[in-house]
PDB file of N, CA and C in Angstrom:
ATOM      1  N   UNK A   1     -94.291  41.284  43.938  1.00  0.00           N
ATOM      2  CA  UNK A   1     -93.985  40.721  42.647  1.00  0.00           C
ATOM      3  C   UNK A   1     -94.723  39.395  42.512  1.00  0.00           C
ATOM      4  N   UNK A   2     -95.318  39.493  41.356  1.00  0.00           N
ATOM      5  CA  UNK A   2     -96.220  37.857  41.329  1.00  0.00           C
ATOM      6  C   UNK A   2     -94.910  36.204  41.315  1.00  0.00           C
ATOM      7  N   UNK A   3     -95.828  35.529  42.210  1.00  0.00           N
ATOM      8  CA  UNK A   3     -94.921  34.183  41.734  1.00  0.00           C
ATOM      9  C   UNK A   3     -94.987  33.392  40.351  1.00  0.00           C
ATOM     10  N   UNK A   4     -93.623  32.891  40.207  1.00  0.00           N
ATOM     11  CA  UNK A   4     -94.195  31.976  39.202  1.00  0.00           C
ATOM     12  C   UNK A   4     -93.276  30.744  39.217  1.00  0.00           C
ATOM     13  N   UNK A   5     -94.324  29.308  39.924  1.00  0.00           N
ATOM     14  CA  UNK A   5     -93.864  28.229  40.162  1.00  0.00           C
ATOM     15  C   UNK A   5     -92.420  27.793  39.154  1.00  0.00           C
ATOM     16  N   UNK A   6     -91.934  28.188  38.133  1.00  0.00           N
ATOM     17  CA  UNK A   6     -91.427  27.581  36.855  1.00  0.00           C
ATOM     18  C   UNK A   6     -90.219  28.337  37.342  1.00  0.00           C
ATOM     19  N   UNK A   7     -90.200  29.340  38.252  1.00  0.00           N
ATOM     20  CA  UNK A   7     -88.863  29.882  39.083  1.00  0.00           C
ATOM     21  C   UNK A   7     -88.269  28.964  40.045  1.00  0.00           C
ATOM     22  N   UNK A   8     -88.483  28.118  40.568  1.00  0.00           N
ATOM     23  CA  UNK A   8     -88.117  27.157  41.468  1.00  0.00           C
ATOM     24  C   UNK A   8     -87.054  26.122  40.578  1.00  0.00           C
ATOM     25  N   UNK A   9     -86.427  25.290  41.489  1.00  0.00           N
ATOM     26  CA  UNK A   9     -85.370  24.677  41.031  1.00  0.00           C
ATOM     27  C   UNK A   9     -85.470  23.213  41.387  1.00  0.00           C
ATOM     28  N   UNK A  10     -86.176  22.543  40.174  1.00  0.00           N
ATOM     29  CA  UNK A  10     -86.699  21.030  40.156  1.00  0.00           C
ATOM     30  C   UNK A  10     -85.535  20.127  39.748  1.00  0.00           C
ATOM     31  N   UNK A  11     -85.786  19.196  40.433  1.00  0.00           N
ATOM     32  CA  UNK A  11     -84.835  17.473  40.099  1.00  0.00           C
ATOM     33  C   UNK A  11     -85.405  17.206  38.854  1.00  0.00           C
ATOM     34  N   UNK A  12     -84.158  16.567  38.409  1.00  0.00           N
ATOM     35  CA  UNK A  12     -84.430  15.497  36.923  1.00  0.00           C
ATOM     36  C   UNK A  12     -85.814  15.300  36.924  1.00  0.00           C
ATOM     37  N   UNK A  13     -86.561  15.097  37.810  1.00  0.00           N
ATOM     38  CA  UNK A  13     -87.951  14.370  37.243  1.00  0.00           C
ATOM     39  C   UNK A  13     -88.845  15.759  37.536  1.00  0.00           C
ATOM     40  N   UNK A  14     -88.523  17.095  37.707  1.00  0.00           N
ATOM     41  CA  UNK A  14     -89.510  17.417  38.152  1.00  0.00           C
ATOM     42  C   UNK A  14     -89.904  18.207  39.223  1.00  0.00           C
ATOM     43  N   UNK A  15     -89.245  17.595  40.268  1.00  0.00           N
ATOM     44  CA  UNK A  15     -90.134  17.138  41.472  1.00  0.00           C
ATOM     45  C   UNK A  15     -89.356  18.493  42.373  1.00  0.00           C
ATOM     46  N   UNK A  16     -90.454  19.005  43.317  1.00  0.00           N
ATOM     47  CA  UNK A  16     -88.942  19.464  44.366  1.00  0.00           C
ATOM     48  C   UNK A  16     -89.699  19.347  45.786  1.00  0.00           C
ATOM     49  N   UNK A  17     -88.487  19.184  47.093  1.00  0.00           N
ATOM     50  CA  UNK A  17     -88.919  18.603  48.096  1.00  0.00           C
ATOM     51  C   UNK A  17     -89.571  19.767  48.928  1.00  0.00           C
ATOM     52  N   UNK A  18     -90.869  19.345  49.694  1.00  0.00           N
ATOM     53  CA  UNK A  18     -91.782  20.157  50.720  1.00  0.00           C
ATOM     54  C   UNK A  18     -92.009  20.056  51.692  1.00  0.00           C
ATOM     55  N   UNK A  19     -91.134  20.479  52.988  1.00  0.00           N
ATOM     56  CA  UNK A  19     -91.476  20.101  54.221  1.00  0.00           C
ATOM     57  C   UNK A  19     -92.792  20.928  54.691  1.00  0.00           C
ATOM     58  N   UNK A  20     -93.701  20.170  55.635  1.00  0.00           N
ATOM     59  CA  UNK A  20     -94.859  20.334  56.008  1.00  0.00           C
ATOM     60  C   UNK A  20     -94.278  21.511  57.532  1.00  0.00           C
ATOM     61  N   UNK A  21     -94.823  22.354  58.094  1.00  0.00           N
ATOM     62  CA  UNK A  21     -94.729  22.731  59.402  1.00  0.00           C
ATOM     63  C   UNK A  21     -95.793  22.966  59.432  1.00  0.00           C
ATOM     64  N   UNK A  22     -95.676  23.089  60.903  1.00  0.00           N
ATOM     65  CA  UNK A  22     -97.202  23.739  61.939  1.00  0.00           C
ATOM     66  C   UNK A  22     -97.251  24.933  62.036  1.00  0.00           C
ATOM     67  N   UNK A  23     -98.144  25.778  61.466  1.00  0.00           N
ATOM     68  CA  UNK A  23     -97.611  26.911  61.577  1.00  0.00           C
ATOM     69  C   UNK A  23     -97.544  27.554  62.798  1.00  0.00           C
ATOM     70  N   UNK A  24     -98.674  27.059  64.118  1.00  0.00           N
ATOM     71  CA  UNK A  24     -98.776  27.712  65.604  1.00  0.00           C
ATOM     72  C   UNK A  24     -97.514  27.470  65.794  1.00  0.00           C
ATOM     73  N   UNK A  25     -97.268  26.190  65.873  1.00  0.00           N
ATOM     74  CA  UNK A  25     -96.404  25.368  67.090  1.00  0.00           C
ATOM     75  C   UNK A  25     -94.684  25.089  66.078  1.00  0.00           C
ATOM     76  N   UNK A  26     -94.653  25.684  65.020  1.00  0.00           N
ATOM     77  CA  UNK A  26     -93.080  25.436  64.511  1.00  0.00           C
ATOM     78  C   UNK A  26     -92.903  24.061  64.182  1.00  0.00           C
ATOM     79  N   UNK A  27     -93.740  23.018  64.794  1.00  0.00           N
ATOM     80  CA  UNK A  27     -93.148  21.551  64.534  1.00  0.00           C
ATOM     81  C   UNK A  27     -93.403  20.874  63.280  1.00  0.00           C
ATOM     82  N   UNK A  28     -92.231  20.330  62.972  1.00  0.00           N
ATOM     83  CA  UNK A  28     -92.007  19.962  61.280  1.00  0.00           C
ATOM     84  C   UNK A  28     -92.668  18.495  61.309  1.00  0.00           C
ATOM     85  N   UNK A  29     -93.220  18.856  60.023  1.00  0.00           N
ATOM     86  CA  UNK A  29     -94.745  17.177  60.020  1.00  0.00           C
ATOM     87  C   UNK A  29     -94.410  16.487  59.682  1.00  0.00           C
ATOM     88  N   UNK A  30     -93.970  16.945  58.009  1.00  0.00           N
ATOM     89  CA  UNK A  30     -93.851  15.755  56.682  1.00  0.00           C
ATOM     90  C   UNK A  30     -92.819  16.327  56.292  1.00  0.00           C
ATOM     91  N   UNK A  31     -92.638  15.528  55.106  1.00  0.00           N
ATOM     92  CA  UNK A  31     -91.964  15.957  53.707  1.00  0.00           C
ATOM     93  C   UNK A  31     -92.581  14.997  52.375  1.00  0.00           C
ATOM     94  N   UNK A  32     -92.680  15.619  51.438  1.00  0.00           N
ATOM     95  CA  UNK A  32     -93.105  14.900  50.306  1.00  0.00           C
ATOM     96  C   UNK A  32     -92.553  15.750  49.312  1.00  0.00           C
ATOM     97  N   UNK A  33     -92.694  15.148  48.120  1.00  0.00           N
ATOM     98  CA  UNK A  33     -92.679  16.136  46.908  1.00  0.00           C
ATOM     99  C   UNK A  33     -93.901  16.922  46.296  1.00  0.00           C
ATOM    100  N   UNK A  34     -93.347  17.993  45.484  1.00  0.00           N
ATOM    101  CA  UNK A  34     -94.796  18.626  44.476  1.00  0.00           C
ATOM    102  C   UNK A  34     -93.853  19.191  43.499  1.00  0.00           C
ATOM    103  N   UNK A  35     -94.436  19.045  42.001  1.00  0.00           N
ATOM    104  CA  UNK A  35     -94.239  19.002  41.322  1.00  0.00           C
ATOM    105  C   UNK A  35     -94.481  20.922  40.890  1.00  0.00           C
ATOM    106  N   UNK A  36     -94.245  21.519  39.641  1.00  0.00           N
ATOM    107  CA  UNK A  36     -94.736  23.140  39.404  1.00  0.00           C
ATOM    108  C   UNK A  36     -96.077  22.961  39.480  1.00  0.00           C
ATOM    109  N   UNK A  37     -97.000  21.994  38.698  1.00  0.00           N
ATOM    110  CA  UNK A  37     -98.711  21.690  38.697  1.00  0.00           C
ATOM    111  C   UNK A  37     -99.236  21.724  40.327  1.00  0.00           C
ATOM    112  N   UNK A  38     -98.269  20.764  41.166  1.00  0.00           N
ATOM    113  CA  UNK A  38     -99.064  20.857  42.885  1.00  0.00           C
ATOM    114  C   UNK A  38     -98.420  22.065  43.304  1.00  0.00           C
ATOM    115  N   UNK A  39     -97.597  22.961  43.024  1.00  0.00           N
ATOM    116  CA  UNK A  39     -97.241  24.117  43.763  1.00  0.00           C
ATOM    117  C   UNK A  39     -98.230  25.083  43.577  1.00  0.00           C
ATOM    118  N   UNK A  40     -98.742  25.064  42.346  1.00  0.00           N
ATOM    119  CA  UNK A  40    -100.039  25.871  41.600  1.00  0.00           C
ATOM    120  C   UNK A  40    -101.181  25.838  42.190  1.00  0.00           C
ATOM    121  N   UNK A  41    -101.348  24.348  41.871  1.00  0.00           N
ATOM    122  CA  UNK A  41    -102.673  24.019  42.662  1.00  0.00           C
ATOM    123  C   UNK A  41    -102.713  24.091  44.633  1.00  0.00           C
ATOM    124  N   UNK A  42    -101.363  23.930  45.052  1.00  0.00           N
ATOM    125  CA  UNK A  42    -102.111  24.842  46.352  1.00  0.00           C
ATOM    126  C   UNK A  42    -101.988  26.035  46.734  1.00  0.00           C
ATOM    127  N   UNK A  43    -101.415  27.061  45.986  1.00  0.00           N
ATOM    128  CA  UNK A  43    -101.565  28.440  45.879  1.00  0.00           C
ATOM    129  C   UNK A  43    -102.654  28.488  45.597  1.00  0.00           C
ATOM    130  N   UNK A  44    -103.736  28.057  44.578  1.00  0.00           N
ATOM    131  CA  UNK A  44    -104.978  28.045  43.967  1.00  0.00           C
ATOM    132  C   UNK A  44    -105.490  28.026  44.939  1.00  0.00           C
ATOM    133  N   UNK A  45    -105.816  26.740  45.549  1.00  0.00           N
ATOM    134  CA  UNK A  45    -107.005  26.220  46.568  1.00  0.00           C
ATOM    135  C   UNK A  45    -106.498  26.345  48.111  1.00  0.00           C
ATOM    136  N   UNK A  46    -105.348  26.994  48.313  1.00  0.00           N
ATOM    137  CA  UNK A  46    -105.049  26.634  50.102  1.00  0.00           C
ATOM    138  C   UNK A  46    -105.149  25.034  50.535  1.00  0.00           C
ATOM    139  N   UNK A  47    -105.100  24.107  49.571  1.00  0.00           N
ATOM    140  CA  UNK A  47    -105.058  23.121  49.914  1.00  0.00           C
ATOM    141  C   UNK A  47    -103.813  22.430  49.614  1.00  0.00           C
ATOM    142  N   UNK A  48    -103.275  21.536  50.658  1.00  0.00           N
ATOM    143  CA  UNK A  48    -101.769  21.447  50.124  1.00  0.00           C
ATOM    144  C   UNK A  48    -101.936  20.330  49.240  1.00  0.00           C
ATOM    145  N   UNK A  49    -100.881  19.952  48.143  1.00  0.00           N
ATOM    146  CA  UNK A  49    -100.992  19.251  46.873  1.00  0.00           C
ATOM    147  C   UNK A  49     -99.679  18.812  46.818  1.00  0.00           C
ATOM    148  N   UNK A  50     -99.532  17.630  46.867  1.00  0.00           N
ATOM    149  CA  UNK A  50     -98.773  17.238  46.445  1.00  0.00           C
ATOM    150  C   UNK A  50     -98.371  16.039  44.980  1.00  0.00           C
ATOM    151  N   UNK A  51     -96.860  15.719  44.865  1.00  0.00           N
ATOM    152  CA  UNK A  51     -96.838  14.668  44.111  1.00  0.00           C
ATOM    153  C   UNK A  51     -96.662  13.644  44.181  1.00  0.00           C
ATOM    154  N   UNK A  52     -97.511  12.532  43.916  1.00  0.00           N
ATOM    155  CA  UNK A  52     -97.190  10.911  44.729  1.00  0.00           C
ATOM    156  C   UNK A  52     -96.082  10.296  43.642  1.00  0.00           C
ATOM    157  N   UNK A  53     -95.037  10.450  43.625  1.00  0.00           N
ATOM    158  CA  UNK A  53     -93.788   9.586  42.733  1.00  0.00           C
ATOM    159  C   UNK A  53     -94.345   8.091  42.729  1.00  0.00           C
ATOM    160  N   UNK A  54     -95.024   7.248  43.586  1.00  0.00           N
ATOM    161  CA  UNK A  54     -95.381   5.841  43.716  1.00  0.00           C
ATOM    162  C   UNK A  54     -96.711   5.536  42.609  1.00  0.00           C
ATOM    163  N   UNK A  55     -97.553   6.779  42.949  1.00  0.00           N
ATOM    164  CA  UNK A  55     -98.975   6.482  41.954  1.00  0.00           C
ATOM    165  C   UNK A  55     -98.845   7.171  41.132  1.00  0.00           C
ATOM    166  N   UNK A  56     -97.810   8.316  40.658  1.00  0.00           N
ATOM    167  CA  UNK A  56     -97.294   9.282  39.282  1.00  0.00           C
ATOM    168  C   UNK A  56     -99.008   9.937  39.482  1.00  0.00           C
ATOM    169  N   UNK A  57     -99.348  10.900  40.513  1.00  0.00           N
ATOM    170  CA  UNK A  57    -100.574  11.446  40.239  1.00  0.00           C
ATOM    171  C   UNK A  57    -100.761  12.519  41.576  1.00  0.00           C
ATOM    172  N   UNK A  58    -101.237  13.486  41.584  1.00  0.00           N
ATOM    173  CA  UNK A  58    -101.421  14.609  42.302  1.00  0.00           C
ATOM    174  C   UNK A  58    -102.217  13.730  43.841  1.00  0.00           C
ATOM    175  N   UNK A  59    -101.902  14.100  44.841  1.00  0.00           N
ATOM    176  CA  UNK A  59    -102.565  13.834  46.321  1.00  0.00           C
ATOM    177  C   UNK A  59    -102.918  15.436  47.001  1.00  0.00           C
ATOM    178  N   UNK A  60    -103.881  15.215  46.998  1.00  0.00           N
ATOM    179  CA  UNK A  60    -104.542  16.598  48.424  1.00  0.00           C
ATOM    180  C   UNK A  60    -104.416  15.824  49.712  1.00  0.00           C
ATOM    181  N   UNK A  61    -103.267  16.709  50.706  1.00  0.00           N
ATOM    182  CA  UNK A  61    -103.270  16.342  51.877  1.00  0.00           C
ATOM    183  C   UNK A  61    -104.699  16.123  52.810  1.00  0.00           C
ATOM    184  N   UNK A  62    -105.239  15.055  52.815  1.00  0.00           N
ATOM    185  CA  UNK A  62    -106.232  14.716  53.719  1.00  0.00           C
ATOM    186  C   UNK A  62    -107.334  14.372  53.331  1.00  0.00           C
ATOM    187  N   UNK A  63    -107.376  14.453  51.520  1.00  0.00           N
ATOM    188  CA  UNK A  63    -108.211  14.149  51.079  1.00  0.00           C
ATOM    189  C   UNK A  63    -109.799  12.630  50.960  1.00  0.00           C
ATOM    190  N   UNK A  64    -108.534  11.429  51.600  1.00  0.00           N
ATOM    191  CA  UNK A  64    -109.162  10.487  51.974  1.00  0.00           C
ATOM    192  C   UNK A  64    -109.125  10.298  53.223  1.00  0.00           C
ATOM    193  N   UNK A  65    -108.335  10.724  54.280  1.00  0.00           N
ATOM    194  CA  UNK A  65    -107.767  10.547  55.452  1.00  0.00           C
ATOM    195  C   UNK A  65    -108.903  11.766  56.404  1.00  0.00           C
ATOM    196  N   UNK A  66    -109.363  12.568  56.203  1.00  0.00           N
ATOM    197  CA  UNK A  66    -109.953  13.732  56.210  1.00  0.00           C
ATOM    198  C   UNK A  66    -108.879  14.749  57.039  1.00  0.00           C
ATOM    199  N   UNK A  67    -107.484  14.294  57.532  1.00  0.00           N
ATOM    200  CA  UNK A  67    -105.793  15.028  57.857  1.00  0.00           C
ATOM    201  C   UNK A  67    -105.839  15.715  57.104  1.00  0.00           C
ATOM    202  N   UNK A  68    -106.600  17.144  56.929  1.00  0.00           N
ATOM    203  CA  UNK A  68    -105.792  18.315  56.178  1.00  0.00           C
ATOM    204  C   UNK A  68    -105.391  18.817  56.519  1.00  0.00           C
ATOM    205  N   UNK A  69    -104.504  19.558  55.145  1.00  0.00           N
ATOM    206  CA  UNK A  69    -103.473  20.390  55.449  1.00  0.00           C
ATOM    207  C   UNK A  69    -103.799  21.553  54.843  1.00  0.00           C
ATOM    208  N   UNK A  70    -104.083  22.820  54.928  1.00  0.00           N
ATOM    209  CA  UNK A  70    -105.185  24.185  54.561  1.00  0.00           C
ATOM    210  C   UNK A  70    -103.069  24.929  54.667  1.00  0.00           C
ATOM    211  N   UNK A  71    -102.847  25.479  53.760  1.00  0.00           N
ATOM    212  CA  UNK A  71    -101.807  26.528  53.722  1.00  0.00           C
ATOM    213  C   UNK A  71    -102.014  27.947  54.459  1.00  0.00           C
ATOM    214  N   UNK A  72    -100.959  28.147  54.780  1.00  0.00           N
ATOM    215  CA  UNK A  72    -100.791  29.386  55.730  1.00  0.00           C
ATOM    216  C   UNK A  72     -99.765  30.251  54.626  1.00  0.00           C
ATOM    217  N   UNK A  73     -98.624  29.961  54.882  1.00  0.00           N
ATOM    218  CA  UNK A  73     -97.852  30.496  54.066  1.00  0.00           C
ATOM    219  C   UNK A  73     -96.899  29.368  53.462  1.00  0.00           C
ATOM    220  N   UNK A  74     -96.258  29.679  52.023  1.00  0.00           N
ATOM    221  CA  UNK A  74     -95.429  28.970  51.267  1.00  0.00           C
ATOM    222  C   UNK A  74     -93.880  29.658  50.821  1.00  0.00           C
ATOM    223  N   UNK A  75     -93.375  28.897  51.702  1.00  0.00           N
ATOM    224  CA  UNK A  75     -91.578  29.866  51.768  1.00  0.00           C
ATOM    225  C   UNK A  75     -90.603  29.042  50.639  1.00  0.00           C
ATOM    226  N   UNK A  76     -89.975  29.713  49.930  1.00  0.00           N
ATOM    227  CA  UNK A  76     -88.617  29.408  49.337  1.00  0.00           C
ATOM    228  C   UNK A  76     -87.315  29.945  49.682  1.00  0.00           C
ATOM    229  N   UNK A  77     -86.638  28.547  49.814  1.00  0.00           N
ATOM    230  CA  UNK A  77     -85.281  28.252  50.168  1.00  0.00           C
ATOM    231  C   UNK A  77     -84.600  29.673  49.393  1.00  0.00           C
ATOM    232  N   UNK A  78     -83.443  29.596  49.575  1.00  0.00           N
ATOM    233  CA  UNK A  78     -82.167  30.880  49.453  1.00  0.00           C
ATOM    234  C   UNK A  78     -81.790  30.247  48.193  1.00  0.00           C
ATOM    235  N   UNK A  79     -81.734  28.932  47.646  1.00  0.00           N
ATOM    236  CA  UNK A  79     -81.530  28.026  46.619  1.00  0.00           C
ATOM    237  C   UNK A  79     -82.874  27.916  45.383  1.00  0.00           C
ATOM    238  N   UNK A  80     -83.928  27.951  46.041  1.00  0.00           N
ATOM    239  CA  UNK A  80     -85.054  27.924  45.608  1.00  0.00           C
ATOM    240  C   UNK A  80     -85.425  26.194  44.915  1.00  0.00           C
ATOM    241  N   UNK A  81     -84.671  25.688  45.700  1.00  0.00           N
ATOM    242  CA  UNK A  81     -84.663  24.062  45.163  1.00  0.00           C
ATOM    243  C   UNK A  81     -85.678  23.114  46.558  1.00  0.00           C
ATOM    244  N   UNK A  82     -86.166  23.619  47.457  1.00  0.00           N
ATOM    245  CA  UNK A  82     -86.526  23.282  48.439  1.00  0.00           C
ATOM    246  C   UNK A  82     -87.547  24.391  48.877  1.00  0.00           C
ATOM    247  N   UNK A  83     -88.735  23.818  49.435  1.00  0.00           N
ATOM    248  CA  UNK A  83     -90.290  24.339  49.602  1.00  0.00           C
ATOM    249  C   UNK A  83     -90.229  24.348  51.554  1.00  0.00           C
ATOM    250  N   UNK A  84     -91.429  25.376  51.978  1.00  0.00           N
ATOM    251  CA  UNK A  84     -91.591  25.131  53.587  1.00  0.00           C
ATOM    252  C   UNK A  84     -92.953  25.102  53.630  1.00  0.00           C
ATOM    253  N   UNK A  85     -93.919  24.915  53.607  1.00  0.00           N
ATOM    254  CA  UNK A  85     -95.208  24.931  53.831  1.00  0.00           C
ATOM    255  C   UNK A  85     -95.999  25.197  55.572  1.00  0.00           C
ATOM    256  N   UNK A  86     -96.014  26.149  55.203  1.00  0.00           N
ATOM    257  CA  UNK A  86     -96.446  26.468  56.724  1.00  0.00           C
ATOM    258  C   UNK A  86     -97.744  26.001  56.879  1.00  0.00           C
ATOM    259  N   UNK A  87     -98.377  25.467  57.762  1.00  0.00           N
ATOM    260  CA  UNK A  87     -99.723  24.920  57.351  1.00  0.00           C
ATOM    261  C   UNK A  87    -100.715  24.587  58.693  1.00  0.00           C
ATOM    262  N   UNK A  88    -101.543  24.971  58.813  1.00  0.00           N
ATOM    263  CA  UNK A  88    -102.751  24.196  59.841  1.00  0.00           C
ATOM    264  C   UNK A  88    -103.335  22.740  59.484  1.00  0.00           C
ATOM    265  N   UNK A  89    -102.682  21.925  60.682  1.00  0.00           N
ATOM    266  CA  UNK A  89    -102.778  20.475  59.935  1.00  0.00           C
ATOM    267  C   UNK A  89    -104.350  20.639  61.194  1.00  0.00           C
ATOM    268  N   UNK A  90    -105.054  19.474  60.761  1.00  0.00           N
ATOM    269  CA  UNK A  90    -106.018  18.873  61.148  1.00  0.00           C
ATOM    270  C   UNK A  90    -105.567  16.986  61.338  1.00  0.00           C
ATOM    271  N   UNK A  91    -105.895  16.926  62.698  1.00  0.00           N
ATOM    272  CA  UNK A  91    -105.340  15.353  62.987  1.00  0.00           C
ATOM    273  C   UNK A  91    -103.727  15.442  62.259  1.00  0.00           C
ATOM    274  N   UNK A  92    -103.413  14.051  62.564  1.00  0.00           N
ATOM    275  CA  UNK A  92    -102.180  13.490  62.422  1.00  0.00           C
ATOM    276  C   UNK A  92    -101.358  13.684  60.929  1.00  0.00           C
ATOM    277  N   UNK A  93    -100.169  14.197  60.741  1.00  0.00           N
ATOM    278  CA  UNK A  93     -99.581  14.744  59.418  1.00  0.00           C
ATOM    279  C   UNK A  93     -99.331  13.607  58.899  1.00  0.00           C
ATOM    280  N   UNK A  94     -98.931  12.305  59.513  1.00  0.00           N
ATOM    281  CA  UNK A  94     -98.398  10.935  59.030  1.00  0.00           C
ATOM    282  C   UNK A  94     -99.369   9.591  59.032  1.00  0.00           C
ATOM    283  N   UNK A  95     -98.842   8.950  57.998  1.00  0.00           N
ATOM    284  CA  UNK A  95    -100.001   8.252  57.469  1.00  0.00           C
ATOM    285  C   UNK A  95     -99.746   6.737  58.263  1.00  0.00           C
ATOM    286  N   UNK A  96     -99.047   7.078  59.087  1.00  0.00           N
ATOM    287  CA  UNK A  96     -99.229   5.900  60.803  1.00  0.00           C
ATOM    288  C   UNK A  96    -100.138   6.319  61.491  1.00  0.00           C
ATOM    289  N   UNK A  97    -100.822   7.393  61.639  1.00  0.00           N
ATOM    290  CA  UNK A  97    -101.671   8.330  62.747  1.00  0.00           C
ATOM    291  C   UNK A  97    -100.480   8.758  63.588  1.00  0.00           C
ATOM    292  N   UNK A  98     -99.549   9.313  62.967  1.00  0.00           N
ATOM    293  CA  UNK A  98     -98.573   9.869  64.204  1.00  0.00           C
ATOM    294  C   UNK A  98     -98.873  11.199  63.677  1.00  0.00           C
ATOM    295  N   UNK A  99     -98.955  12.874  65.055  1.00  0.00           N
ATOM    296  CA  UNK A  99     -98.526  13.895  64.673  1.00  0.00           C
ATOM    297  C   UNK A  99     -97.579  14.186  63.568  1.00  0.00           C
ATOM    298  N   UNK A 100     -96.586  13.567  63.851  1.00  0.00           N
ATOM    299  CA  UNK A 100     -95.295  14.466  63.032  1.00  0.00           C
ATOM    300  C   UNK A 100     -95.161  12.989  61.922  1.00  0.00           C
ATOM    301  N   UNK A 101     -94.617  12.815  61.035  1.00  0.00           N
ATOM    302  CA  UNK A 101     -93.681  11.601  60.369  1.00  0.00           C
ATOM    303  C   UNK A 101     -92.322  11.161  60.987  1.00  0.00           C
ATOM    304  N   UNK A 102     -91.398  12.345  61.207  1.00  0.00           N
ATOM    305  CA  UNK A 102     -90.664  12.573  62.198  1.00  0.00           C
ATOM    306  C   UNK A 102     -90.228  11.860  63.655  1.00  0.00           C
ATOM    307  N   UNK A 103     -90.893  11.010  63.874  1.00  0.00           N
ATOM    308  CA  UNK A 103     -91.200  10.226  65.327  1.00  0.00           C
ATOM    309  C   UNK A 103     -90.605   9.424  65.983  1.00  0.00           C
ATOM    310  N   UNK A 104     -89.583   9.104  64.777  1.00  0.00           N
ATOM    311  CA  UNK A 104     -87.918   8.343  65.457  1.00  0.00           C
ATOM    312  C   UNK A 104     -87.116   8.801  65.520  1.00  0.00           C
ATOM    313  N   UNK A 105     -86.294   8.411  66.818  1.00  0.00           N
ATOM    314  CA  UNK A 105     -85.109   9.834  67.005  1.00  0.00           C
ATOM    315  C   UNK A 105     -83.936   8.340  66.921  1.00  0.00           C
ATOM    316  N   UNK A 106     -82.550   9.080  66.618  1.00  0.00           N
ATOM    317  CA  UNK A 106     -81.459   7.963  66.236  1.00  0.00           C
ATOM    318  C   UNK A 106     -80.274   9.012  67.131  1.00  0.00           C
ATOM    319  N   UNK A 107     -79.940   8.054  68.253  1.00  0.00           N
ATOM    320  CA  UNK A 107     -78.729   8.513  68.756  1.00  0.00           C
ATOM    321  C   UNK A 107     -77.314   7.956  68.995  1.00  0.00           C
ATOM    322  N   UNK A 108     -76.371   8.237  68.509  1.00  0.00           N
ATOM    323  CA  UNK A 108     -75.598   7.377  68.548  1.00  0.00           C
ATOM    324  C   UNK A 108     -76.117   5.788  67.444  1.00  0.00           C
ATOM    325  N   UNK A 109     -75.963   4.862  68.172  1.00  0.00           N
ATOM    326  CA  UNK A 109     -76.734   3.305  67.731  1.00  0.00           C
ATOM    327  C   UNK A 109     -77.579   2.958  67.723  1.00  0.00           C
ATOM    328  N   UNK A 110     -78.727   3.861  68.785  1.00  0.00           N
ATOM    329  CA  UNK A 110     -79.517   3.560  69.325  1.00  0.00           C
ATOM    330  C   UNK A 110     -81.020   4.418  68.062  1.00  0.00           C
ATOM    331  N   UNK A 111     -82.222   3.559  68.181  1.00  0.00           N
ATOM    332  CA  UNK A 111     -82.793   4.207  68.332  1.00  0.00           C
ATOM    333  C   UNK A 111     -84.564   3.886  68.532  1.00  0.00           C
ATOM    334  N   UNK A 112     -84.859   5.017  69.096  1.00  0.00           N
ATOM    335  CA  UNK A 112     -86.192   5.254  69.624  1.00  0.00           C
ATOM    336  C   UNK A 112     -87.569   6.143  69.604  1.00  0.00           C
ATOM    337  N   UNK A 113     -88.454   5.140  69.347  1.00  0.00           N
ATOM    338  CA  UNK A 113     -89.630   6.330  68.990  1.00  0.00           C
ATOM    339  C   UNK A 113     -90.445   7.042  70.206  1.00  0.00           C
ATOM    340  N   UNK A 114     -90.379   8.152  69.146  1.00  0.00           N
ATOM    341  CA  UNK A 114     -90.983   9.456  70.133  1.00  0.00           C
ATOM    342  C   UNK A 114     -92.379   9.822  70.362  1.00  0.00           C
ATOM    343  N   UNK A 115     -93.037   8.869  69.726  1.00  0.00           N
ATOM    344  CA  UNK A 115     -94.376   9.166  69.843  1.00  0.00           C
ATOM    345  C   UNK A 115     -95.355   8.012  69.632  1.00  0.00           C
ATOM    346  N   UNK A 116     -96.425   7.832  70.218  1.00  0.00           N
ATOM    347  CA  UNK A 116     -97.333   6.809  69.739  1.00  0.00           C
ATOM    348  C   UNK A 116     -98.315   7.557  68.473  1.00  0.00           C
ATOM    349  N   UNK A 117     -98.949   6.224  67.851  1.00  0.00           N
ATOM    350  CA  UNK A 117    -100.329   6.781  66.757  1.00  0.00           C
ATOM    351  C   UNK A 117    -101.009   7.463  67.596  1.00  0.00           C
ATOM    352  N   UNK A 118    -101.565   8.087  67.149  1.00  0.00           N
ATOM    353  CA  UNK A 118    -102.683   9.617  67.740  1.00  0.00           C
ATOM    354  C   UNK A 118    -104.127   8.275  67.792  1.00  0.00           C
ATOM    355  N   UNK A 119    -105.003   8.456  68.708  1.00  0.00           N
ATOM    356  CA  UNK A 119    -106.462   7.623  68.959  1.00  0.00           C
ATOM    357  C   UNK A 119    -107.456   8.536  68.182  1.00  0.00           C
ATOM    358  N   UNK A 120    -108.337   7.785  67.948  1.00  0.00           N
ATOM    359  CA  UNK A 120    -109.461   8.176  67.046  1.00  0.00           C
ATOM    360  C   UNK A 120    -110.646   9.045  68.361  1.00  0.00           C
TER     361      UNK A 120
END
């Protein structure tokens, strides 16, 4: 059955949330938003698209960073209010140079990071 982005279940503004995964390795990258226009546009291009709420304007994962993110597969929630992006990242998903965004763990009171920036 064909998709059609305008089936999904957007916030007041729009927007609905997209966690990034790896698709080899299962490990969860990012999260950002995309709007029905960036859900389109990376079905279109295999390039993931998102929406920058800060600059109100479309971002291609890696586009300046050369960190892309090329789509594998694109899953919807049981709710359809929430995105999974399965994806082959290239370099670091987070815009620290860390693998994941993900990289602080909170236990109890405590907490501690799990990873250093990735080296050039």
């Amino acid at each position: 059955m064909p998709f059609d982005p305008a089936t999904l279940v957007y916030d007041d503004r729009g927007l609905i949330p997209c966690i990034a995964q790896d698709s080899e390795s299962g490990e969860v990258l990012m999260m950002a938003w995309m709007n029905a226009e960036a859900v389109a546009r990376t079905l279109e291009t295999g390039r993931v698209t998102y929406w920058s709420r800060s600059q109100q304007a479309f971002w291609i994962k890696g586009e300046s960073s050369g960190h892309t993110q090329k789509l594998v597969d694109l899953r919807v929630d049981c709710d359809r209010d929430c995105l999974l992006a399965r994806v082959s990242q290239t370099g670091p998903a987070c815009h620290t140079n860390r693998r994941s965004c993900f990289y602080t763990s909170v236990t109890g009171p405590e907490e501690r990071v799990l990873m250093d920036p990735m080296t050039r």
